[in-house]
PDB file of N, CA and C in Angstrom:
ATOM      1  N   UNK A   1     -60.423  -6.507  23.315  1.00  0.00           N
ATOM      2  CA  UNK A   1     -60.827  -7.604  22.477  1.00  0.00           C
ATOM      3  C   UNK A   1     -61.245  -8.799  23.327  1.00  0.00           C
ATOM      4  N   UNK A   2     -60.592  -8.902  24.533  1.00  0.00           N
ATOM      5  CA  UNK A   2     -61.118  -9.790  25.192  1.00  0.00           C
ATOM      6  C   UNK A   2     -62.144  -9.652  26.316  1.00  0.00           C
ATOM      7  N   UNK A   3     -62.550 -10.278  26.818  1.00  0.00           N
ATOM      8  CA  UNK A   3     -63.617 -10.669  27.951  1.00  0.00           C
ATOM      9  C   UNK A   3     -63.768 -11.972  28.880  1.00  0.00           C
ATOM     10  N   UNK A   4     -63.014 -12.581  29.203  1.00  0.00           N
ATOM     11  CA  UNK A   4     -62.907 -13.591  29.476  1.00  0.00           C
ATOM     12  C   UNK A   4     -63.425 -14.063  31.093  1.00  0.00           C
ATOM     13  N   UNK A   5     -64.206 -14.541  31.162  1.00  0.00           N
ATOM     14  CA  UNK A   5     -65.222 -14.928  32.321  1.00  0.00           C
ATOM     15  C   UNK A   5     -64.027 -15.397  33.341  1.00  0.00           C
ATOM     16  N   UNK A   6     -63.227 -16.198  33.245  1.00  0.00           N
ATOM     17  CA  UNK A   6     -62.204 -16.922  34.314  1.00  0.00           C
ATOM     18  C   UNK A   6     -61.618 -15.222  34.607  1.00  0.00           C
ATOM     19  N   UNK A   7     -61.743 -14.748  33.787  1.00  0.00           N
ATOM     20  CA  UNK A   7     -60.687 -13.227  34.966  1.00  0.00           C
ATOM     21  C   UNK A   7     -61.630 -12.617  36.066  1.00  0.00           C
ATOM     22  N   UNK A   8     -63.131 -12.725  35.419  1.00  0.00           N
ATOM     23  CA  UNK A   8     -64.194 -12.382  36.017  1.00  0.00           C
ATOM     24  C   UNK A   8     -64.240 -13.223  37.638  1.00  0.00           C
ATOM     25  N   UNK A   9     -63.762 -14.603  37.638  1.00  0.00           N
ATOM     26  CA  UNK A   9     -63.636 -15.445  38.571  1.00  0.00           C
ATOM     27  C   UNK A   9     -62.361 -15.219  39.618  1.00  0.00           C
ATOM     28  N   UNK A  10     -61.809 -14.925  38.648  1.00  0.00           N
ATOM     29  CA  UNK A  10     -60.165 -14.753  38.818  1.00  0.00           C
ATOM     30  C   UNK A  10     -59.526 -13.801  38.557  1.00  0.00           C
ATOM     31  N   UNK A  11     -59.619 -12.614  39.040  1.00  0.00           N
ATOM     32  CA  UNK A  11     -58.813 -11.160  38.651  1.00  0.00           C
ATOM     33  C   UNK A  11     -57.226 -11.412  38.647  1.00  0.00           C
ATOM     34  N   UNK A  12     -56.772 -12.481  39.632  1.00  0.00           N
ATOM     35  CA  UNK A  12     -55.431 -12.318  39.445  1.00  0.00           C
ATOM     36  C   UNK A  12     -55.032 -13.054  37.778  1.00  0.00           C
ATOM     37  N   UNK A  13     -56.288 -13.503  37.087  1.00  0.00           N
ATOM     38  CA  UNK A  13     -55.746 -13.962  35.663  1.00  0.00           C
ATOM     39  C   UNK A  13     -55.814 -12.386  34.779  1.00  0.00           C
ATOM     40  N   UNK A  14     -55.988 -11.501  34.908  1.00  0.00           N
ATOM     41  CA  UNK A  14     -55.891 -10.202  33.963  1.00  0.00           C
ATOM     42  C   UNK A  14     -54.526 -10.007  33.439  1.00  0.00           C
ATOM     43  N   UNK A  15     -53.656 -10.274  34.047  1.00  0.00           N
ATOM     44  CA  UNK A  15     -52.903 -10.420  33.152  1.00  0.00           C
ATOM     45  C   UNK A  15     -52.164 -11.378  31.727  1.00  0.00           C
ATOM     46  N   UNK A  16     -53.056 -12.207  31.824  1.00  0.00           N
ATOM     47  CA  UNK A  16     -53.082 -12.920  30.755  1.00  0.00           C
ATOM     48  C   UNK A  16     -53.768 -12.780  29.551  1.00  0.00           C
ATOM     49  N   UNK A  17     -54.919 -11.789  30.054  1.00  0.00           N
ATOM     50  CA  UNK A  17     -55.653 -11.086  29.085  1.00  0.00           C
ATOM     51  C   UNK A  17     -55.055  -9.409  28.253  1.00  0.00           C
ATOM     52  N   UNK A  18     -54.432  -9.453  29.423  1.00  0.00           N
ATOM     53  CA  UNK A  18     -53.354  -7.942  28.994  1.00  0.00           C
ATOM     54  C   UNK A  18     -52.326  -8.258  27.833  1.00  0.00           C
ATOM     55  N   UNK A  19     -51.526  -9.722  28.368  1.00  0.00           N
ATOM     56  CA  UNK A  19     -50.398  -9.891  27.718  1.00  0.00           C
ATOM     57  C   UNK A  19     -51.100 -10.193  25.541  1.00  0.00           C
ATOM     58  N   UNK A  20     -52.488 -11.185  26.140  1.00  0.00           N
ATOM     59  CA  UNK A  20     -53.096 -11.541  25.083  1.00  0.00           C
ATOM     60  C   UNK A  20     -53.189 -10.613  23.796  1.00  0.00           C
ATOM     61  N   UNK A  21     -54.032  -9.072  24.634  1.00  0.00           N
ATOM     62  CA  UNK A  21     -54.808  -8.130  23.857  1.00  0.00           C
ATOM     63  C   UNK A  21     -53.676  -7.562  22.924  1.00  0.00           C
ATOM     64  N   UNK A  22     -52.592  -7.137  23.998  1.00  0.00           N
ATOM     65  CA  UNK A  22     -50.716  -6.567  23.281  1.00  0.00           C
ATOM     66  C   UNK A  22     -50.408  -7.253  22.218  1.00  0.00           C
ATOM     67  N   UNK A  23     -50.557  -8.596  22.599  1.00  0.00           N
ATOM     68  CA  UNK A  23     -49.750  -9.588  21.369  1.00  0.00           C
ATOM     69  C   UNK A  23     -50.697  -9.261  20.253  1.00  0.00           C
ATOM     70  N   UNK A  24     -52.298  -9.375  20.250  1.00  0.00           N
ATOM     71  CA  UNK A  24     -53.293  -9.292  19.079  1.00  0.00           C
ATOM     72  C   UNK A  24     -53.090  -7.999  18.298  1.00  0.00           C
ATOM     73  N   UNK A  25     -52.722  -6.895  18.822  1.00  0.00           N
ATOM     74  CA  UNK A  25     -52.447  -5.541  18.225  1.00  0.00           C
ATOM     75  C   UNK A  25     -51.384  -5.280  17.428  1.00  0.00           C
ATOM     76  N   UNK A  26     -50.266  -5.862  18.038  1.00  0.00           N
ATOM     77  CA  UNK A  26     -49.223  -6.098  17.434  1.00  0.00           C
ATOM     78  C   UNK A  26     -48.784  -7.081  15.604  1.00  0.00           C
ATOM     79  N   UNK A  27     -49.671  -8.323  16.280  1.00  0.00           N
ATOM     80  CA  UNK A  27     -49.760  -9.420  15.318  1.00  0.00           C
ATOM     81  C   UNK A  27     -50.740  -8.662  13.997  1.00  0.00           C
ATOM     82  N   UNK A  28     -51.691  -7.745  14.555  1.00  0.00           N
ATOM     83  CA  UNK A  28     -53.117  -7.274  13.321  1.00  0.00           C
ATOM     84  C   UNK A  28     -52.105  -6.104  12.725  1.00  0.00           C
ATOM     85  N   UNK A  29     -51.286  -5.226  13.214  1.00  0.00           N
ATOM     86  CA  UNK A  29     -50.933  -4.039  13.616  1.00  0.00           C
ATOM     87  C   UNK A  29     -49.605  -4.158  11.835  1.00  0.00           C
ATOM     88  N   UNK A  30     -48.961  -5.268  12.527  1.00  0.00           N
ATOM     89  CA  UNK A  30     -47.850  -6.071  11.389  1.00  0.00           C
ATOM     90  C   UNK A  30     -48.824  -7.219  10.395  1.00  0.00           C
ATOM     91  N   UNK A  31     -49.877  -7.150  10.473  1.00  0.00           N
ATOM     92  CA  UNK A  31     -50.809  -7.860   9.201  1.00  0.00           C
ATOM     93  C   UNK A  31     -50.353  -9.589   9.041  1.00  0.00           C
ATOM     94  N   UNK A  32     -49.662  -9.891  10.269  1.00  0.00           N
ATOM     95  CA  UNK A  32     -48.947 -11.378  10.927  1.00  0.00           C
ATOM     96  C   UNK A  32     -50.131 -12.286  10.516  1.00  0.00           C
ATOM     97  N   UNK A  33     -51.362 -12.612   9.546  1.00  0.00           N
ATOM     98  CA  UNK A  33     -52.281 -13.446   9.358  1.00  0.00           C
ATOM     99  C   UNK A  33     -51.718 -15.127  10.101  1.00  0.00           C
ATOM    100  N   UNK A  34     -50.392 -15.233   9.827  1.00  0.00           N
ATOM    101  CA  UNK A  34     -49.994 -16.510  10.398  1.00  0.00           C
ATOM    102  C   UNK A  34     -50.250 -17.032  11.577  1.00  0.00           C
ATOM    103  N   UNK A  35     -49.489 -16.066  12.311  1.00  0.00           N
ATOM    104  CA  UNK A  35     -49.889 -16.290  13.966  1.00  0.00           C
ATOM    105  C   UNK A  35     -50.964 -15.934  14.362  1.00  0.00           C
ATOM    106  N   UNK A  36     -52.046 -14.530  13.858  1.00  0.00           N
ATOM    107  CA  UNK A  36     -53.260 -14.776  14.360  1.00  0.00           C
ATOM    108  C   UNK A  36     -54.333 -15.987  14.246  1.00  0.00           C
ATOM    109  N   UNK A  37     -53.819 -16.970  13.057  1.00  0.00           N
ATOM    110  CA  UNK A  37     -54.414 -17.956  13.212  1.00  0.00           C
ATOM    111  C   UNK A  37     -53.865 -18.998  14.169  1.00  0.00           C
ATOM    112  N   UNK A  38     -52.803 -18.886  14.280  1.00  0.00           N
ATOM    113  CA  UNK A  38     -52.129 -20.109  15.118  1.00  0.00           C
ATOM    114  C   UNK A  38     -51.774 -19.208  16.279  1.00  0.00           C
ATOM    115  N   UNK A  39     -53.157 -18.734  16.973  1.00  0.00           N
ATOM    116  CA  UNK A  39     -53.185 -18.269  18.552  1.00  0.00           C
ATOM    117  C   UNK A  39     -52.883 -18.786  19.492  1.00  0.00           C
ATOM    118  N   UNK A  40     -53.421 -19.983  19.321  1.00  0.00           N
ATOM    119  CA  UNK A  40     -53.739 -20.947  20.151  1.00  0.00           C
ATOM    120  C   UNK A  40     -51.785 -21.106  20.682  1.00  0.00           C
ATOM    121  N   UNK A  41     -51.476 -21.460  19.516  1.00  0.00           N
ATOM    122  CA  UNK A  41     -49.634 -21.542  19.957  1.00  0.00           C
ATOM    123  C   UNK A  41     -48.943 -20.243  20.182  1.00  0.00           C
ATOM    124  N   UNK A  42     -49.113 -19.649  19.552  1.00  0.00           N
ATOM    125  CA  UNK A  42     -48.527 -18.121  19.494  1.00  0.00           C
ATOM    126  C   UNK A  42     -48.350 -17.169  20.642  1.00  0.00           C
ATOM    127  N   UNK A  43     -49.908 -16.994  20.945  1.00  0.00           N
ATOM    128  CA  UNK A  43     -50.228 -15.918  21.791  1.00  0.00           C
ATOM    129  C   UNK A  43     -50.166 -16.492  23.239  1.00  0.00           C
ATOM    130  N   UNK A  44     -49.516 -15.185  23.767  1.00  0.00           N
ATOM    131  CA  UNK A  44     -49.350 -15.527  25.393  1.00  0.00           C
ATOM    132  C   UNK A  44     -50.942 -15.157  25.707  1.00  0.00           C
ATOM    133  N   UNK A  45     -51.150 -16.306  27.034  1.00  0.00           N
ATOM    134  CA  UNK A  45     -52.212 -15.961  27.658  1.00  0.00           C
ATOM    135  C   UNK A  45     -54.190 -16.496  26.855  1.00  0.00           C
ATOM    136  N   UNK A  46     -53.616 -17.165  25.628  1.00  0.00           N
ATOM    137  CA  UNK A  46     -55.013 -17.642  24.725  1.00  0.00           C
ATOM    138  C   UNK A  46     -55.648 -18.724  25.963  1.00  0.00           C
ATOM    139  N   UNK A  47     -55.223 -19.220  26.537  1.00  0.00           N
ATOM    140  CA  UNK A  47     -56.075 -20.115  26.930  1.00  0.00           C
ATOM    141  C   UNK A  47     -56.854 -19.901  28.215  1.00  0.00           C
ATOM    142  N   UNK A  48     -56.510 -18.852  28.581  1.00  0.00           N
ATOM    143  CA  UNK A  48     -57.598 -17.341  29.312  1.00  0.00           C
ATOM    144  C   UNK A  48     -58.050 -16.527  28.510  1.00  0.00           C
ATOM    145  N   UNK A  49     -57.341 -15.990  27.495  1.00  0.00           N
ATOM    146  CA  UNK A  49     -58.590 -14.483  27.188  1.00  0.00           C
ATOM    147  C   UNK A  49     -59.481 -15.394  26.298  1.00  0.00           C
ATOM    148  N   UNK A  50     -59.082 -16.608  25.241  1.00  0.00           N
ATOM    149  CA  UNK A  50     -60.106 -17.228  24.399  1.00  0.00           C
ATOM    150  C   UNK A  50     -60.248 -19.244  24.583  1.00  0.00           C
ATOM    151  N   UNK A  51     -60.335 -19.214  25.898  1.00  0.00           N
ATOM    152  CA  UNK A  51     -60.723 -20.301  25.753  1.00  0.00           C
ATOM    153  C   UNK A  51     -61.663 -21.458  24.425  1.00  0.00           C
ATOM    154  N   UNK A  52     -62.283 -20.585  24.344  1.00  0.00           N
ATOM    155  CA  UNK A  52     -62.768 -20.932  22.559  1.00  0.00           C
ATOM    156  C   UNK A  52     -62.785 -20.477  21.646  1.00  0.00           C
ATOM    157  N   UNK A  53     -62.664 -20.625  20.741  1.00  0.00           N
ATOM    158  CA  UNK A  53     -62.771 -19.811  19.403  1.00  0.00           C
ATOM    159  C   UNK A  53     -64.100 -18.940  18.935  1.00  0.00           C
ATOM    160  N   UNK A  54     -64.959 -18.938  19.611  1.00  0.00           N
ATOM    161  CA  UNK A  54     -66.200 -18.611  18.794  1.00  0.00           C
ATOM    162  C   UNK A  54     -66.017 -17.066  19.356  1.00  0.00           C
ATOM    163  N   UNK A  55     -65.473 -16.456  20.354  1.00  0.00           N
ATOM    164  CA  UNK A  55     -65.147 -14.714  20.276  1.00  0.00           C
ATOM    165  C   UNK A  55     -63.868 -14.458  19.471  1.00  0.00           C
ATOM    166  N   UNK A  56     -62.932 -15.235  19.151  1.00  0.00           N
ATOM    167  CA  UNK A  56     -61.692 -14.707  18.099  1.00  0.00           C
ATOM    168  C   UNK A  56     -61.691 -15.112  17.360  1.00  0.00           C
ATOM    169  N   UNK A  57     -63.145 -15.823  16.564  1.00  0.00           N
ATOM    170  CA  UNK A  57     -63.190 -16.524  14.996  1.00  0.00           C
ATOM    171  C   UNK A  57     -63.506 -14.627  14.178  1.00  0.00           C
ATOM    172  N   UNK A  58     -64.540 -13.912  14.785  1.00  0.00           N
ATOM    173  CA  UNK A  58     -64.986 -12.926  13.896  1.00  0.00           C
ATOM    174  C   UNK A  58     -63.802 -11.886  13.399  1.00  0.00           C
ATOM    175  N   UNK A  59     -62.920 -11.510  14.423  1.00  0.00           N
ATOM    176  CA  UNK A  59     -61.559 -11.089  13.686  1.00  0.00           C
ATOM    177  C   UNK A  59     -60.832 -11.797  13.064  1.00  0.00           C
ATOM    178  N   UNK A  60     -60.649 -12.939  12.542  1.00  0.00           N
ATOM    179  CA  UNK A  60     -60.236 -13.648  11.957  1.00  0.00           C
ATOM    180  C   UNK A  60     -61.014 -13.506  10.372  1.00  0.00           C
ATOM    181  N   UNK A  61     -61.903 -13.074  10.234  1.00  0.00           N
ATOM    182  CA  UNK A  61     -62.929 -12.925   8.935  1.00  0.00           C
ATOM    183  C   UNK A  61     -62.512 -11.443   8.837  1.00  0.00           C
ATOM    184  N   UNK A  62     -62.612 -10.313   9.982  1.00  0.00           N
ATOM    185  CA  UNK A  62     -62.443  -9.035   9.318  1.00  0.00           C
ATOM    186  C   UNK A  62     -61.055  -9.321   8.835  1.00  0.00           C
ATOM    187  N   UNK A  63     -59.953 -10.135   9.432  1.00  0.00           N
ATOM    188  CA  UNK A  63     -58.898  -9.746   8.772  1.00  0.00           C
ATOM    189  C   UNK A  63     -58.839 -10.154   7.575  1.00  0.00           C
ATOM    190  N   UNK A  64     -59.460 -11.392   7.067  1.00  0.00           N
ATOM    191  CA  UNK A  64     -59.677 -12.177   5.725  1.00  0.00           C
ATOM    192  C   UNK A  64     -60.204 -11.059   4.902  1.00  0.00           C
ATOM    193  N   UNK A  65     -61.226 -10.135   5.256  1.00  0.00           N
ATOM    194  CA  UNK A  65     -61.901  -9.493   4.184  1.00  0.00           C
ATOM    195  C   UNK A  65     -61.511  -8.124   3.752  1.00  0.00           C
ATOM    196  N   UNK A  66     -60.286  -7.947   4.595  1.00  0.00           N
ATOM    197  CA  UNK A  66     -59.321  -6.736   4.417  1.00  0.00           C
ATOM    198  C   UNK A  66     -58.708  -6.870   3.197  1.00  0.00           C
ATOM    199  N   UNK A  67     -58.595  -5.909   2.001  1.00  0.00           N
ATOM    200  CA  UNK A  67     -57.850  -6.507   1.192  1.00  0.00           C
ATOM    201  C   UNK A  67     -55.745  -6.185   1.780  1.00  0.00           C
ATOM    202  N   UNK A  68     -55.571  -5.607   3.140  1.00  0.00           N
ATOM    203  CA  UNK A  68     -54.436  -5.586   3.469  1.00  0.00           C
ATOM    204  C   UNK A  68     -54.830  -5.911   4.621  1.00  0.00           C
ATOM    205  N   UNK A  69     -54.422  -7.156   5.219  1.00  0.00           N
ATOM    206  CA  UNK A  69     -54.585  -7.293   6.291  1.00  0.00           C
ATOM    207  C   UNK A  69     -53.996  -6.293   7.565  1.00  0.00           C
ATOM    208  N   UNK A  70     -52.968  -5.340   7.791  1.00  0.00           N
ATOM    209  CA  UNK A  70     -52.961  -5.051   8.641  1.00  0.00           C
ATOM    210  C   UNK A  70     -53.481  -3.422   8.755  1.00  0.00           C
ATOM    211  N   UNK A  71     -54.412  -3.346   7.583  1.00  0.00           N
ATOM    212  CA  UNK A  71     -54.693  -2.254   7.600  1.00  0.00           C
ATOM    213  C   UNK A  71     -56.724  -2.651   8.280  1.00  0.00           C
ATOM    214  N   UNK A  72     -56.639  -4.340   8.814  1.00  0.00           N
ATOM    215  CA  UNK A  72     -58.135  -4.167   9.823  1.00  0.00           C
ATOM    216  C   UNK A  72     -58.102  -3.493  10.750  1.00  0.00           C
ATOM    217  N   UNK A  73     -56.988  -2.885  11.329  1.00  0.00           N
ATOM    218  CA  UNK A  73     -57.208  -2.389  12.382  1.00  0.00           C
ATOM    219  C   UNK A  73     -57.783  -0.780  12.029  1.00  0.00           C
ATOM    220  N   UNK A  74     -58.070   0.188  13.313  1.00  0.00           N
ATOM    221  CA  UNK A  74     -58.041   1.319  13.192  1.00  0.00           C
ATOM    222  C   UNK A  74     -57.117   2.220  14.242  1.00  0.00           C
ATOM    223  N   UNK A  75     -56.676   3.513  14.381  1.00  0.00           N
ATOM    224  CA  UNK A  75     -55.990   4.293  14.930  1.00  0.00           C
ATOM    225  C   UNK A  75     -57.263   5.027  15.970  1.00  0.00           C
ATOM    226  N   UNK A  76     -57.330   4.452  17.285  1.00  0.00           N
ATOM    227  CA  UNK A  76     -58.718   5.201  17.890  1.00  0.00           C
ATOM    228  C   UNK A  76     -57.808   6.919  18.100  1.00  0.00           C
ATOM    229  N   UNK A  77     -56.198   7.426  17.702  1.00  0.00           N
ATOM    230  CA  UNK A  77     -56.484   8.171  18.419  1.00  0.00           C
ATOM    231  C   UNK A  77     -56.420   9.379  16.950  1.00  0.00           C
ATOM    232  N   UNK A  78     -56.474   9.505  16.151  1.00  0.00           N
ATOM    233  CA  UNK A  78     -56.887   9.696  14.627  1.00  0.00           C
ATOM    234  C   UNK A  78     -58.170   9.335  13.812  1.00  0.00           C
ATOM    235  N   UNK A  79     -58.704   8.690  14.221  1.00  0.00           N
ATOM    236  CA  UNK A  79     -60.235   7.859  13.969  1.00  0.00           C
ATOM    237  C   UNK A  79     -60.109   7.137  12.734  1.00  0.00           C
ATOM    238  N   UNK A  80     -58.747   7.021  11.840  1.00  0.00           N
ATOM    239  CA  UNK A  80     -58.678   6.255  10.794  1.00  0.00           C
ATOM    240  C   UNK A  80     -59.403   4.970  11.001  1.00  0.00           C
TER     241      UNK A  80
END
């Protein structure tokens, strides 16, 4: 989910993007709408993997348009 250019600069920041991606799976995974909005406080590592909002605003809409939120996600190893 992430991409974050400073790891690109900075490999020793990947793990902040690791800790990030875990927490987002988890939070979508349990349908947590709360804390995925309040990333910014929540999530370890947001202010590396999303320095801005404009790459973690669009999951923020799939989860809105889910009528269960934690069912946005999918199972890649089942293809649900």
């Amino acid at each position: 989910m992430t991409h974050s250019f400073a790891v690109f600069r900075r490999p020793d920041l990947a793990a902040h993007t690791k800790a990030f991606d875990e927490w987002a799976v988890d939070a979508l995974g349990r349908g947590d709408v709360d804390a995925l909005t309040d990333y910014r406080r929540k999530a370890p590592g947001a202010s590396v993997a999303h320095p801005t909002a404009d790459h973690y605003v669009p999951l923020l809409v799939a989860v809105g348009a889910a009528s269960d939120p934690s069912s946005a996600t999918s199972n890649s190893e089942t293809g649900s």
